[in-house]
N, C-alpha and C. Protein backbone atom coordinates (compact mmCIF):
# COMPACT_ATOMS: atom_id res chain seq x y z
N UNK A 1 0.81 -1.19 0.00
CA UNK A 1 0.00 0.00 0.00
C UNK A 1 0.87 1.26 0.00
N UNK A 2 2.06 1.34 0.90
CA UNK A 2 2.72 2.46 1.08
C UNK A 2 3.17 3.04 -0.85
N UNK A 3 3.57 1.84 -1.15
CA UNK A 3 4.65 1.51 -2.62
C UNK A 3 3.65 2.17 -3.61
N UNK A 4 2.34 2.17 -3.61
CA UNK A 4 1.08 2.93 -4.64
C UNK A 4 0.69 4.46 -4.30
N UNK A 5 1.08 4.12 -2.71
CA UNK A 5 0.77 5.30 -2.52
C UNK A 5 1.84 6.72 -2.82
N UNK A 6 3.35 6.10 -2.70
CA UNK A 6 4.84 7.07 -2.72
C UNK A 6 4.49 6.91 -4.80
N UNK A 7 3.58 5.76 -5.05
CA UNK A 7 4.12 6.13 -6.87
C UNK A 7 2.48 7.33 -7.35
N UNK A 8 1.90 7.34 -6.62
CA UNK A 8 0.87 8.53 -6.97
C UNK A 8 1.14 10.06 -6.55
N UNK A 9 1.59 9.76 -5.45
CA UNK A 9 1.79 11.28 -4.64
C UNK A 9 3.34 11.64 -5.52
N UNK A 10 4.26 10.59 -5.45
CA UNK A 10 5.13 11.10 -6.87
C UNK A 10 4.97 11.87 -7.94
N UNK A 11 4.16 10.78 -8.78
CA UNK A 11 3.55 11.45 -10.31
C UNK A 11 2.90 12.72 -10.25
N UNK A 12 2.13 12.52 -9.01
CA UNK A 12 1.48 13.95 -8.59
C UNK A 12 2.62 15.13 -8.85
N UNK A 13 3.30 15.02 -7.57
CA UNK A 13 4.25 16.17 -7.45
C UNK A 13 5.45 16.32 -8.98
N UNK A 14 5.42 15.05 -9.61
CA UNK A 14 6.56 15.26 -10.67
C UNK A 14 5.54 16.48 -11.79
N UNK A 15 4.37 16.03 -11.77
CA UNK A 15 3.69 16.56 -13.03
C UNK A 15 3.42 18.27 -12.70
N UNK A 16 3.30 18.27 -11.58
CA UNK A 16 3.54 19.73 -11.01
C UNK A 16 4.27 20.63 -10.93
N UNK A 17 5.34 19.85 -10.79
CA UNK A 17 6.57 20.74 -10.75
C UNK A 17 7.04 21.19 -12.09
N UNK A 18 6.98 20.00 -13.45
CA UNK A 18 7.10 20.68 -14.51
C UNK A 18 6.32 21.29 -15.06
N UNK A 19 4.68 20.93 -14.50
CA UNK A 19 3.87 22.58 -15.16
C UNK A 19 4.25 23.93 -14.06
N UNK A 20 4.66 23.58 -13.57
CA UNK A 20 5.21 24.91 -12.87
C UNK A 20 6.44 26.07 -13.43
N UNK A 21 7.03 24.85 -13.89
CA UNK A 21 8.62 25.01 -14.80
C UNK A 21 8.10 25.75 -16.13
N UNK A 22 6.90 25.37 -17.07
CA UNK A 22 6.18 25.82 -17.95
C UNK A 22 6.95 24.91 -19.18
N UNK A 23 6.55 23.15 -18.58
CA UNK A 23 7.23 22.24 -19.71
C UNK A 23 5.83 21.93 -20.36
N UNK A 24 6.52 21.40 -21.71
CA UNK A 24 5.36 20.97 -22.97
C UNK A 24 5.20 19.58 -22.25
N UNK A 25 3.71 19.22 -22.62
CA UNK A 25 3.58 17.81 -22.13
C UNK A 25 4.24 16.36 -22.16
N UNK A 26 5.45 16.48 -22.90
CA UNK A 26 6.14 14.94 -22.79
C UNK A 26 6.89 15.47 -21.50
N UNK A 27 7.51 16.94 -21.03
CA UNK A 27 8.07 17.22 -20.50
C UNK A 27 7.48 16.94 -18.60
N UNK A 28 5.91 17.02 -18.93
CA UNK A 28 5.34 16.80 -17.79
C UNK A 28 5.38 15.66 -17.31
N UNK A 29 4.57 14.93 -18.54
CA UNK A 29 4.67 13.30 -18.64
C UNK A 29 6.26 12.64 -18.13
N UNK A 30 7.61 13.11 -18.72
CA UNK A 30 8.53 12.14 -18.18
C UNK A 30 8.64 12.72 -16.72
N UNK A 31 8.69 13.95 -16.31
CA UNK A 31 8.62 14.41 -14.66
C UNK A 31 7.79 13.06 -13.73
N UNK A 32 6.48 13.17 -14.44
CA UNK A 32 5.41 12.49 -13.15
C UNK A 32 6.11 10.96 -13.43
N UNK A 33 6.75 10.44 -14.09
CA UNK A 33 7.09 8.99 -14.28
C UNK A 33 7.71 8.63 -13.56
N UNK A 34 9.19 9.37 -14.27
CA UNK A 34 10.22 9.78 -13.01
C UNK A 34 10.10 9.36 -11.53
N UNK A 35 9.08 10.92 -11.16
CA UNK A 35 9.07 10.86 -9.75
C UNK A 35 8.39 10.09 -8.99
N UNK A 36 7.19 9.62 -9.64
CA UNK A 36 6.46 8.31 -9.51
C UNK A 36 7.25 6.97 -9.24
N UNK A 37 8.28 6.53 -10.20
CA UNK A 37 9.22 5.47 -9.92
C UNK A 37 9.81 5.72 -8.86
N UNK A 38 11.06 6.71 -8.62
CA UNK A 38 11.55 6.98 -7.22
C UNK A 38 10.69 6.85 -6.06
N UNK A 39 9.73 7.57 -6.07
CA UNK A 39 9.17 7.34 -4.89
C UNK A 39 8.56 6.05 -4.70
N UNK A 40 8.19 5.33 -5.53
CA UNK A 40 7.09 3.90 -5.69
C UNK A 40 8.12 3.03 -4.82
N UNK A 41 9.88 3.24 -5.38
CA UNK A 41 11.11 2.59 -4.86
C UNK A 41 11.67 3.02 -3.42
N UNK A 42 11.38 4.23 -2.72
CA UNK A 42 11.50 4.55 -1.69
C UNK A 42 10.28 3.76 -0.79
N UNK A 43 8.96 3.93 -1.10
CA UNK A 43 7.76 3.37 -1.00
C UNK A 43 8.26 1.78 -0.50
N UNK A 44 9.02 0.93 -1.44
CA UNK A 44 9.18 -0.17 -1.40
C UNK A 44 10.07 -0.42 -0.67
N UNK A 45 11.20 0.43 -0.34
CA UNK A 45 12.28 0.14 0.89
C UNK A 45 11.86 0.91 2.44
N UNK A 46 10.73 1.35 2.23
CA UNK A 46 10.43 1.65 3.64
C UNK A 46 9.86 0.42 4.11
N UNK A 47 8.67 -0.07 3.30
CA UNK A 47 8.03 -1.26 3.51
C UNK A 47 8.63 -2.73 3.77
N UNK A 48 9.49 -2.76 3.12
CA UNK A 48 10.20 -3.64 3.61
C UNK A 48 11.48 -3.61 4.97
N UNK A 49 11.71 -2.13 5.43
CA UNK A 49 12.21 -2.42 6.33
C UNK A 49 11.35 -2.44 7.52
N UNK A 50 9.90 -1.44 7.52
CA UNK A 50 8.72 -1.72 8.45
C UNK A 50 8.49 -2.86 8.67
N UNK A 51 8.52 -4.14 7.34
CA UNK A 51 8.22 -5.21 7.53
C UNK A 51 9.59 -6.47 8.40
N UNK A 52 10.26 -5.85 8.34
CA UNK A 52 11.88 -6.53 9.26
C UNK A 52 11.84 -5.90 10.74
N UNK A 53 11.10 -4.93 10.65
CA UNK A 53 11.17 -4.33 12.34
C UNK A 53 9.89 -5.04 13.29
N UNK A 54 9.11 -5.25 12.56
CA UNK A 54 7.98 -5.74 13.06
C UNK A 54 8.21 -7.14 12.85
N UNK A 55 8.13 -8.18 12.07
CA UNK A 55 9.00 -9.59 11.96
C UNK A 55 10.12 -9.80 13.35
């Protein structure tokens, strides 16, 4: 759940930041992907260490 949730609130903030920047839409599009992946991957190493502390 965390891992869907760090890849939405990502894409969110990636797609924002380059309409903020005043990028053409592939420019938006690769931002929210981007930041979507990183975070989906942060997402996934929190969860798994939540899941080793509690184990």
């Amino acid at each position: 759940m965390i891992v869907i949730l760090g890849a939405i609130i990502g894409a969110a903030g990636g797609g924002i930041l380059a309409w903020r920047r005043k990028g053409k839409p592939a420019d938006i599009a690769l931002y929210a992907f981007v930041f979507g992946l990183v975070f989906a991957l942060a997402g996934l190493f929190l969860t798994l260490i939540l899941h080793r502390a509690v184990m």
